[in-house]
Protein backbone atom coordinates (compact mmCIF):
# COMPACT_ATOMS: atom_id res chain seq x y z
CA UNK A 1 15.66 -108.19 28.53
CA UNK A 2 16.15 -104.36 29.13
CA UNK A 3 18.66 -104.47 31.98
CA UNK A 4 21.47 -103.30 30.08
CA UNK A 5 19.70 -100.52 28.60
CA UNK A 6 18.64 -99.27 32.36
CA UNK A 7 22.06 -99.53 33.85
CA UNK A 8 23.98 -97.76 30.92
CA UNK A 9 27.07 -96.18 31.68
CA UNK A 10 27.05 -92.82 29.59
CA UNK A 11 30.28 -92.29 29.93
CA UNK A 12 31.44 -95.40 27.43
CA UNK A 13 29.74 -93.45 24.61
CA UNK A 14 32.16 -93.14 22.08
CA UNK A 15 32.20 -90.80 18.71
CA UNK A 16 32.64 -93.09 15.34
CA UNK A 17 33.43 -90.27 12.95
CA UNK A 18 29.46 -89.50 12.77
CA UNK A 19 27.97 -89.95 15.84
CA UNK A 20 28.09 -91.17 19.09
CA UNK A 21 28.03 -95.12 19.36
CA UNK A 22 27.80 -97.11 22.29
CA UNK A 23 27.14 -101.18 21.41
CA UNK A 24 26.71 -104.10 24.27
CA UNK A 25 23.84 -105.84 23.74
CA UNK A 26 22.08 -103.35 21.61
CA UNK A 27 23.43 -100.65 19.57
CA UNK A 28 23.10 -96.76 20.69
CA UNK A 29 23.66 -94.41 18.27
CA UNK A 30 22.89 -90.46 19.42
CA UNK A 31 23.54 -87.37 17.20
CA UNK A 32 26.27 -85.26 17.81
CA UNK A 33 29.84 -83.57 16.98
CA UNK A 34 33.26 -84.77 17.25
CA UNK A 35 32.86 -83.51 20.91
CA UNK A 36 30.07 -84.33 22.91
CA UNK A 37 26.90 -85.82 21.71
CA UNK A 38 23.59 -83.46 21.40
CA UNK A 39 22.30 -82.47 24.74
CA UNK A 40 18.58 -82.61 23.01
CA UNK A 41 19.12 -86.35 21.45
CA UNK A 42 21.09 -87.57 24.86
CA UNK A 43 17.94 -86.20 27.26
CA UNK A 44 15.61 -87.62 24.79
CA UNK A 45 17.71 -91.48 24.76
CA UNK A 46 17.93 -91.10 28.47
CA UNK A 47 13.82 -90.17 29.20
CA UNK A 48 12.91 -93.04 25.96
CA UNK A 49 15.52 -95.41 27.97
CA UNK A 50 13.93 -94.70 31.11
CA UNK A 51 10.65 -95.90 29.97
CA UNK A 52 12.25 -98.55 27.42
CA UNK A 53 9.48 -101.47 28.04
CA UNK A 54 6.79 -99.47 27.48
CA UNK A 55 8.29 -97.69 24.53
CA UNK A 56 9.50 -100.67 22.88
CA UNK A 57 6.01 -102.64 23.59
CA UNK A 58 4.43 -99.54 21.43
CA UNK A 59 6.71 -100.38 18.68
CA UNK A 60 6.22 -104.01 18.72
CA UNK A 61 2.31 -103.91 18.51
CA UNK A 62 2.76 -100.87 15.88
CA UNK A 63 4.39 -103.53 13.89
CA UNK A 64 1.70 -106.44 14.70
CA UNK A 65 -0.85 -103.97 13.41
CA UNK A 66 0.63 -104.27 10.06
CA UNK A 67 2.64 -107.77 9.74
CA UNK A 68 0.16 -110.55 11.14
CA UNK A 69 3.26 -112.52 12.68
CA UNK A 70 3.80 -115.00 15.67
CA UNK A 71 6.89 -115.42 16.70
CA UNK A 72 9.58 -113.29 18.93
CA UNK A 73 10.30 -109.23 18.36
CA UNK A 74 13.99 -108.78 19.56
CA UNK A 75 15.09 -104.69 19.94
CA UNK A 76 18.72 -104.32 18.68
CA UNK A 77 19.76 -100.72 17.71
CA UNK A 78 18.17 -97.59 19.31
CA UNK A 79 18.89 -94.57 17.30
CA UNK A 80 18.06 -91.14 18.21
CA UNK A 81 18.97 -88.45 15.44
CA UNK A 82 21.25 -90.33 13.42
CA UNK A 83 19.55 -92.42 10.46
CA UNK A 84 18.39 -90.38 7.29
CA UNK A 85 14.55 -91.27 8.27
CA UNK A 86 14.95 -89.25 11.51
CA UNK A 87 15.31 -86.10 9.49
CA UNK A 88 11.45 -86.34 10.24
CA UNK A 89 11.28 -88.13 12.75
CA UNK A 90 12.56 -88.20 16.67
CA UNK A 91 13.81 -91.66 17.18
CA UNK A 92 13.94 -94.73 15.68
CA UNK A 93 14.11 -98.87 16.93
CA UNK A 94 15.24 -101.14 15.01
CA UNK A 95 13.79 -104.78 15.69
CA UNK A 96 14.92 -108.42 14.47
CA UNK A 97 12.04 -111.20 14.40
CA UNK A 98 12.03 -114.81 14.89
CA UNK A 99 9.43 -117.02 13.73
CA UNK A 100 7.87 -119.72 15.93
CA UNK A 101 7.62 -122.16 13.07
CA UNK A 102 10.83 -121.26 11.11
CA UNK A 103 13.30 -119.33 12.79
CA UNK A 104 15.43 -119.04 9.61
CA UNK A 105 12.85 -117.74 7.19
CA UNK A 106 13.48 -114.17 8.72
CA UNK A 107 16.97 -114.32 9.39
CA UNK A 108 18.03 -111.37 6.97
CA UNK A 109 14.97 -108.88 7.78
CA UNK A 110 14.75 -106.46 9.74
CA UNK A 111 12.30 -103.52 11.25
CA UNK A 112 12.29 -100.13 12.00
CA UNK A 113 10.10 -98.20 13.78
CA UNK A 114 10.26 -94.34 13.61
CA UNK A 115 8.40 -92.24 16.84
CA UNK A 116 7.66 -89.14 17.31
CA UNK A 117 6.99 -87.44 20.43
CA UNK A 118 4.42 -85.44 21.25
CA UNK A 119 2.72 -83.42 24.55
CA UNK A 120 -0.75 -84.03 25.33
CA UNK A 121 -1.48 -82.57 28.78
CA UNK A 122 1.46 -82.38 29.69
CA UNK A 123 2.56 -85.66 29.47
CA UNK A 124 4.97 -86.63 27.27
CA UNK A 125 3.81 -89.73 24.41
CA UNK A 126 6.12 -91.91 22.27
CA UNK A 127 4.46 -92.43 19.11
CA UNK A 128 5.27 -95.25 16.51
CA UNK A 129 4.62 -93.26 13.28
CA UNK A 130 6.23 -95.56 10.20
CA UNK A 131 7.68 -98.89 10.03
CA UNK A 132 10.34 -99.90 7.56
CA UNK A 133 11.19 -103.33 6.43
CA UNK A 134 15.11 -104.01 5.53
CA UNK A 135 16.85 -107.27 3.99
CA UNK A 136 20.61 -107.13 5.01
């Protein structure tokens, strides 16, 4: 499911007036100027990448905690310093979600997830800290 993600080619990021954008089967979006995007947020999408399963598994049972659904989680934008909620936060995913009995009834909804990261021992920990619910 993650393959793209692991075998991205940095150099197709592209600045969209904002930030820097890169979209193939998921959407990137990393902070940055009209040059080059942040060193920070690009090391942070590269080491959160790098351990994308795991990551994204956090995020999906951080949202099972809270919405007592069955059905399929499916990661489509990755966002590191670019959405107003990551003013507080470090990075954000942004989930769709099919139900197993009705895979229309969620159709227009989606959910964030918003991480911090923190040190504990020196190891580095990706931690879901707020979800978000969205109707598009």
């Amino acid at each position: 499911m993650y393959h793209s993600l692991k075998t991205i080619n940095w150099s197709k990021l592209r600045y969209n007036n904002e930030n820097w954008h890169l979209s193939d089967e998921f959407d990137l979006y990393i902070k940055g100027d009209d040059r080059h995007p942040s060193p920070a947020h690009l090391q942070m999408a590269q080491e959160v990448i790098g351990d994308i399963e795991a990551v994204s598994g956090r995020a999906i049972e951080f949202l099972k905690m809270f919405l007592k659904l069955e059905g399929t989680w499916e990661l489509n934008t990755l966002d590191f310093g670019c959405c107003f909620s990551n003013a507080k936060y470090d990075f954000e995913f942004t989930f769709d979600f099919e139900d197993r009995s009705n895979k229309y009834e969620y159709v227009y909804t989606y959910f964030v997830v918003s991480f911090d990261i923190q040190e504990l021992g020196g190891e580095r920990l990706y931690k879901p800290q707020r979800m978000e619910i969205g109707f598009r």
